[in-house]
Protein backbone atom coordinates (compact mmCIF):
# COMPACT_ATOMS: atom_id res chain seq x y z
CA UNK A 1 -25.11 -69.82 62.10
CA UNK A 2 -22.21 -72.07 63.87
CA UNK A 3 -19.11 -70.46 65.17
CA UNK A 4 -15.77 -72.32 66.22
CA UNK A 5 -13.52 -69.64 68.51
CA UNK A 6 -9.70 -70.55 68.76
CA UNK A 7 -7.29 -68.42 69.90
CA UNK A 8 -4.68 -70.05 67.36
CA UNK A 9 -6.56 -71.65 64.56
CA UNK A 10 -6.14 -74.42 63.19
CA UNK A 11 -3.38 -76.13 64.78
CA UNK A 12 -4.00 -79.91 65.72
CA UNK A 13 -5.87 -82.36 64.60
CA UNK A 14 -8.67 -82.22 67.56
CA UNK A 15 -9.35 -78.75 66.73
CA UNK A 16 -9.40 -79.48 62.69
CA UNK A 17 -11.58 -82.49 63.51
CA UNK A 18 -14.02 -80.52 65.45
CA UNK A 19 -14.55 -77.62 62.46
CA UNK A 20 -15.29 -80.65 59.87
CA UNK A 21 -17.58 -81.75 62.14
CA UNK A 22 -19.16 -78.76 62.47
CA UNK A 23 -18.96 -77.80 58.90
CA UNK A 24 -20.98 -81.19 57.76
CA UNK A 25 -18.67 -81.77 54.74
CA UNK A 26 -14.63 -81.27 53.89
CA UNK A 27 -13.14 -78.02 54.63
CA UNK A 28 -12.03 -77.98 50.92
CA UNK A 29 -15.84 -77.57 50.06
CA UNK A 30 -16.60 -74.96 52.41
CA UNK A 31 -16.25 -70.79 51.98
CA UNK A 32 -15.51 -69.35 55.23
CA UNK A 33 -15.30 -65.53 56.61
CA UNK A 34 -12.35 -64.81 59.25
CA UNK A 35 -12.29 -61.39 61.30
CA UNK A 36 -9.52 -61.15 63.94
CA UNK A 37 -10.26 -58.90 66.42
CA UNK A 38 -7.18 -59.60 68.74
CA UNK A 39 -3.70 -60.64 68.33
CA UNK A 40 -0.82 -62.36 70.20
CA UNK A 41 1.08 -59.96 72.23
CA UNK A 42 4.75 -60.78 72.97
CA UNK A 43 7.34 -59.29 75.20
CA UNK A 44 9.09 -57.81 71.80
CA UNK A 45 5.99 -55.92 71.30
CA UNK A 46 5.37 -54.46 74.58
């Protein structure tokens, strides 16, 4: 099993690049599982 951790998703192109790679085809073609276990925490939410 192959993992790619961001702590924003995908945002740029490095980080888009680097799940294709890792994925072996187009993200199109793939089925993929997300569980958040954290979120952003901002000074309105404090």
């Amino acid at each position: 099993m192959k993992f790619l951790l961001t702590s924003a998703g995908i945002k740029n192109r490095s980080i888009h690049n680097a799940l294709v790679e890792l994925l072996g085809k187009p993200i199109a073609e793939a089925n993929a599982l997300c569980i958040p276990t954290a979120s952003y925490g901002s000074a309105s939410s404090v």
